[in-house]
C-alpha atoms as a PDB file:
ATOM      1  CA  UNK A   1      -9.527  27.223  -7.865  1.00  0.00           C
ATOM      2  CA  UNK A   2      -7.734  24.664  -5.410  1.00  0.00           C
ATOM      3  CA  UNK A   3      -7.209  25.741  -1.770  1.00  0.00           C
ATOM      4  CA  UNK A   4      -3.982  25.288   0.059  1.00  0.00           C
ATOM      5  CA  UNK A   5      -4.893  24.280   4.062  1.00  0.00           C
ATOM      6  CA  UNK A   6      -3.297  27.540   5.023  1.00  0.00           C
ATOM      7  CA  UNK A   7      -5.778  29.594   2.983  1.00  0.00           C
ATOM      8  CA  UNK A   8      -8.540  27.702   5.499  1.00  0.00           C
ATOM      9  CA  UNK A   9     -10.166  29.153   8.055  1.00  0.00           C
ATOM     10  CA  UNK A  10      -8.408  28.680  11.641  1.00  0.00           C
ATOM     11  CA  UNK A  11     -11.661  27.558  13.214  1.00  0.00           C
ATOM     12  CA  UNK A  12     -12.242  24.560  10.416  1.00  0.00           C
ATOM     13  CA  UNK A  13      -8.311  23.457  10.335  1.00  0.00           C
ATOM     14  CA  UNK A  14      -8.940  22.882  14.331  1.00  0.00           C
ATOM     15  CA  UNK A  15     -12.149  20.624  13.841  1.00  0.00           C
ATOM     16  CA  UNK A  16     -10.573  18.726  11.193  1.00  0.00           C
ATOM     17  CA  UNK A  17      -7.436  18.179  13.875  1.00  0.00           C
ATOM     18  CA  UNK A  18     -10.019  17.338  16.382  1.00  0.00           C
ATOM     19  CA  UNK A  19     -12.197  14.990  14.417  1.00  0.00           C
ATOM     20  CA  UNK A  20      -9.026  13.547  13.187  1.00  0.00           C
ATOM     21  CA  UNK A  21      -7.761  12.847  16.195  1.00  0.00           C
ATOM     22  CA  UNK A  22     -10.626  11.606  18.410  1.00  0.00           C
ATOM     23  CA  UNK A  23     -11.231   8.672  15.126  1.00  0.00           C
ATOM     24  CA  UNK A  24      -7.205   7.982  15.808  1.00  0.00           C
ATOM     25  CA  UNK A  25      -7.291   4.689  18.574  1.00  0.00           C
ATOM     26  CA  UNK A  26      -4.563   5.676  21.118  1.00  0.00           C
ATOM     27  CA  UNK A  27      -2.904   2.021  21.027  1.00  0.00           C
ATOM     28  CA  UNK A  28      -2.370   3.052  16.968  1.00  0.00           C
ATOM     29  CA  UNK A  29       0.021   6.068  17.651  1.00  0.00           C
ATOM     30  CA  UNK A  30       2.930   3.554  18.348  1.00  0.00           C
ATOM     31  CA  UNK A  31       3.020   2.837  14.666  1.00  0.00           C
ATOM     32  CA  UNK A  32       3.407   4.383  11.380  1.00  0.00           C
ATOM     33  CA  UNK A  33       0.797   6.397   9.881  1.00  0.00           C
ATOM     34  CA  UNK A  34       0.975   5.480   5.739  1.00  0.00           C
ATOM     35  CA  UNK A  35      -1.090   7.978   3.703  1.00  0.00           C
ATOM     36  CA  UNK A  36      -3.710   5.527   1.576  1.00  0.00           C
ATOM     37  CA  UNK A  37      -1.695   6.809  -1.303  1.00  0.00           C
ATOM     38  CA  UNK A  38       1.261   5.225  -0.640  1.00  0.00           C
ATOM     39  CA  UNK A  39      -0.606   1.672  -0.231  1.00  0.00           C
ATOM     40  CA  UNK A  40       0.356   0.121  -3.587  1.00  0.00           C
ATOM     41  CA  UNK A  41      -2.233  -3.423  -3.365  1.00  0.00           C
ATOM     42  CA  UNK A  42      -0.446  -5.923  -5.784  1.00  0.00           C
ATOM     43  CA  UNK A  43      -2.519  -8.847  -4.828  1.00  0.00           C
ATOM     44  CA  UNK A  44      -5.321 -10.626  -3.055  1.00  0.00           C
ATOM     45  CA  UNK A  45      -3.375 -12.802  -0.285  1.00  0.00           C
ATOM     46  CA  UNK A  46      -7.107 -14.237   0.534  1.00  0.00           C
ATOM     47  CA  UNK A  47      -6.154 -14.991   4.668  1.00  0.00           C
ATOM     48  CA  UNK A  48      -9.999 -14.695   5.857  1.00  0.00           C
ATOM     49  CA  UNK A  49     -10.777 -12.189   3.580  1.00  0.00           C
ATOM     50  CA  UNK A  50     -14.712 -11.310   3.518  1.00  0.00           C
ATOM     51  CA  UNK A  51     -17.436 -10.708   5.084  1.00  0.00           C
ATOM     52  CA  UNK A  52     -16.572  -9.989   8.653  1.00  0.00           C
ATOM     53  CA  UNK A  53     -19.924  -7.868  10.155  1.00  0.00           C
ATOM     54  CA  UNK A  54     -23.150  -8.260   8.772  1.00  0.00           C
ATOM     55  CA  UNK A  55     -26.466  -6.370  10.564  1.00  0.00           C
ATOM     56  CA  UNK A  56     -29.672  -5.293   9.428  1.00  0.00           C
ATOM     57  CA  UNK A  57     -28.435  -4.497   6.015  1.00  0.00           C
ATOM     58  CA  UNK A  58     -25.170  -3.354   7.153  1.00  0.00           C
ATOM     59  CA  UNK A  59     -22.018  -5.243   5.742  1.00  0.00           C
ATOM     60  CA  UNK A  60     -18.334  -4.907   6.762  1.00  0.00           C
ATOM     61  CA  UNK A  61     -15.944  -6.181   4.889  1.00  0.00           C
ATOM     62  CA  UNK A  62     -12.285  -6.661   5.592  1.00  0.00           C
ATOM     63  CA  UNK A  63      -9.987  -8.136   2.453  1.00  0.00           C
ATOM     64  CA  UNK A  64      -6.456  -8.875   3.030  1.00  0.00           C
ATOM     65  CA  UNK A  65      -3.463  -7.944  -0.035  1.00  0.00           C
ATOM     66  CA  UNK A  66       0.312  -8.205  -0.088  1.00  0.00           C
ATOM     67  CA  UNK A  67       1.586  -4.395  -1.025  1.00  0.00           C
ATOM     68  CA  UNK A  68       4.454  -2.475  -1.715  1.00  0.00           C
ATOM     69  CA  UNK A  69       5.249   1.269   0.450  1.00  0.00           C
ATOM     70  CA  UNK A  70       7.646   3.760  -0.454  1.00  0.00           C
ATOM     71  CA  UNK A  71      11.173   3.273   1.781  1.00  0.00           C
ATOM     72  CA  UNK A  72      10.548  -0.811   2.715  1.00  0.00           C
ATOM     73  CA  UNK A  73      12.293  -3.339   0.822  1.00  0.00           C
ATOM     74  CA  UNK A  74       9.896  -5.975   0.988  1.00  0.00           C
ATOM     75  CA  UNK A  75       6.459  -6.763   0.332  1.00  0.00           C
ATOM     76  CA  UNK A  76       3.780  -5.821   2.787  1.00  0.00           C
ATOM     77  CA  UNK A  77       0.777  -7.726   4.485  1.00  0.00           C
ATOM     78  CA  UNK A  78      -2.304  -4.891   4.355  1.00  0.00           C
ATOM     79  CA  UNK A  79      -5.897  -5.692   5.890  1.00  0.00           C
ATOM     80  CA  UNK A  80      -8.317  -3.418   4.297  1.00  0.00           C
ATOM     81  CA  UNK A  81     -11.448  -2.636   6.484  1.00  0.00           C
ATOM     82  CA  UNK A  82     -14.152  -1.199   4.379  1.00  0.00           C
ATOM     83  CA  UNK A  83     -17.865  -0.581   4.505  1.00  0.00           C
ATOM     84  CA  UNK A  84     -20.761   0.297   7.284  1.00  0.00           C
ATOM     85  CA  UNK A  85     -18.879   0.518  10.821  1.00  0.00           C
ATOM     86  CA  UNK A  86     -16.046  -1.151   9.708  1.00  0.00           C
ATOM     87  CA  UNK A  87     -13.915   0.820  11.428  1.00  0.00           C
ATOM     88  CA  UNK A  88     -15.405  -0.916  14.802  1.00  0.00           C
ATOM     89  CA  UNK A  89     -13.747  -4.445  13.902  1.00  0.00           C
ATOM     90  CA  UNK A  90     -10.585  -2.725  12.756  1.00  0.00           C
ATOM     91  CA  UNK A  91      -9.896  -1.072  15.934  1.00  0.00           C
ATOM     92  CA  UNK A  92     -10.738  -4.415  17.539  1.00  0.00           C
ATOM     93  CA  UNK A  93      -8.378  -5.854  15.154  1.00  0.00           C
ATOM     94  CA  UNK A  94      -5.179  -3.463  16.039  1.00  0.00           C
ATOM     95  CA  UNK A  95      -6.077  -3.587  19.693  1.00  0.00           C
ATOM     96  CA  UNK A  96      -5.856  -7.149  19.419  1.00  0.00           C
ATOM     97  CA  UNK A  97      -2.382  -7.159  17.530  1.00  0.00           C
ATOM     98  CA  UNK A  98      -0.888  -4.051  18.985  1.00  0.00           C
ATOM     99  CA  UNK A  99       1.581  -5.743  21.241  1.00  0.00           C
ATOM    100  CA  UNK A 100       1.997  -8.744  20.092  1.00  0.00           C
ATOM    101  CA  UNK A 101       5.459  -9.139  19.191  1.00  0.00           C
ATOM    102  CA  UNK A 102       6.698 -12.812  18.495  1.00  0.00           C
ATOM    103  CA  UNK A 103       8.689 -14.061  14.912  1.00  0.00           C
ATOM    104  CA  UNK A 104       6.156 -16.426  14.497  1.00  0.00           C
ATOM    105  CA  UNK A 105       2.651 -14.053  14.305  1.00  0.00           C
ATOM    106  CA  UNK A 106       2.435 -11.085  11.749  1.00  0.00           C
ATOM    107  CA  UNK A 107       3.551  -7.950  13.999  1.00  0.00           C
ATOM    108  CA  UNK A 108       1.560  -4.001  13.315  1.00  0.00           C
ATOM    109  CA  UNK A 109       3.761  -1.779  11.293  1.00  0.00           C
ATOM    110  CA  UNK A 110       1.584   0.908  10.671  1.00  0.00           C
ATOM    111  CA  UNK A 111      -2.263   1.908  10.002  1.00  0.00           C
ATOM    112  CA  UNK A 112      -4.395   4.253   7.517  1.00  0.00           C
ATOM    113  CA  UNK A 113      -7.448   5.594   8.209  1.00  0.00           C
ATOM    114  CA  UNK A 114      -9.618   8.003   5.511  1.00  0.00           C
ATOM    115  CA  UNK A 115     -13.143   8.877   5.069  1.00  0.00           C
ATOM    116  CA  UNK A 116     -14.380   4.897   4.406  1.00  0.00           C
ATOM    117  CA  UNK A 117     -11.076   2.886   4.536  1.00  0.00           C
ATOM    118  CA  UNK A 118      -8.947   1.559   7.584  1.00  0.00           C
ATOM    119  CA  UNK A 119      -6.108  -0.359   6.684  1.00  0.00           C
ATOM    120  CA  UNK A 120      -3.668  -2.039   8.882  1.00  0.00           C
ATOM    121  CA  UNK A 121       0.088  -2.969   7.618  1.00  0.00           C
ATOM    122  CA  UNK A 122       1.894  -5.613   9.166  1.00  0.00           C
ATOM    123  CA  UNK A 123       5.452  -6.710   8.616  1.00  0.00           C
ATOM    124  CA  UNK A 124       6.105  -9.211   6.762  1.00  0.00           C
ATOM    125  CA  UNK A 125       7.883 -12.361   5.211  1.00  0.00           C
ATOM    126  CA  UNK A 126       7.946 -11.092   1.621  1.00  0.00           C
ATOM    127  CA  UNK A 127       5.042 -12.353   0.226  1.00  0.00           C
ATOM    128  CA  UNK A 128       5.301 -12.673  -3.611  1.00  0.00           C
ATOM    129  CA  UNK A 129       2.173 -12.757  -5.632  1.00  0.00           C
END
């Protein structure tokens, strides 16, 4: 039997708002947050794409895809950071790219974070696969 979130106990919905947002960089609540769902990957775009942390037997990896979302009319640029602290080098990454805003370098549109994935989504100049 599924359970809705208001059939939760108060006391758990709060630590899952808490844990949710202490993992949630501050710089990242300018932009959109896309549900993972709604990242539709229709191809490897292969910009740098691969390892991008390796320690003691500990391997990031971050691959980069042009996607569709729900309500934008183009194509999508999506870097997918996956694997042990991964999540380090993508809040480095959106940090880094947070407010940079020039025609000429690929400008933050939004983020996803779950469990094991971060994702950041940058505009775009319609990459076709």
């Amino acid at each position: 039997m599924s359970r809705t979130f208001m059939s939760l106990p108060p006391l758990f919905l709060m630590a899952c708002f808490i844990i949710c947002v202490a993992s949630y960089p501050q710089y990242a609540a300018d932009f959109r947050r896309i549900p993972l769902g709604d990242l539709n990957l229709l191809c490897d775009l292969d910009y740098n794409s691969g390892v991008i942390s390796r320690r003691q037997g500990q391997c990031s990896i971050r691959r980069v895809y042009s996607a569709r979302i729900p309500g934008c009319e183009s194509n999508m640029t999506v870097a997918v950071y996956q694997g042990d602290n991964a999540d380090e080098k993508w809040r480095e990454d959106v940090s880094k790219y947070a407010n940079l805003r020039h025609p000429n370098i690929v400008q933050v549109y939004g983020v996803t974070i779950c469990s094991d994935i971060c994702a950041t989504v940058y505009h775009d100049g319609g990459h076709r696969c």
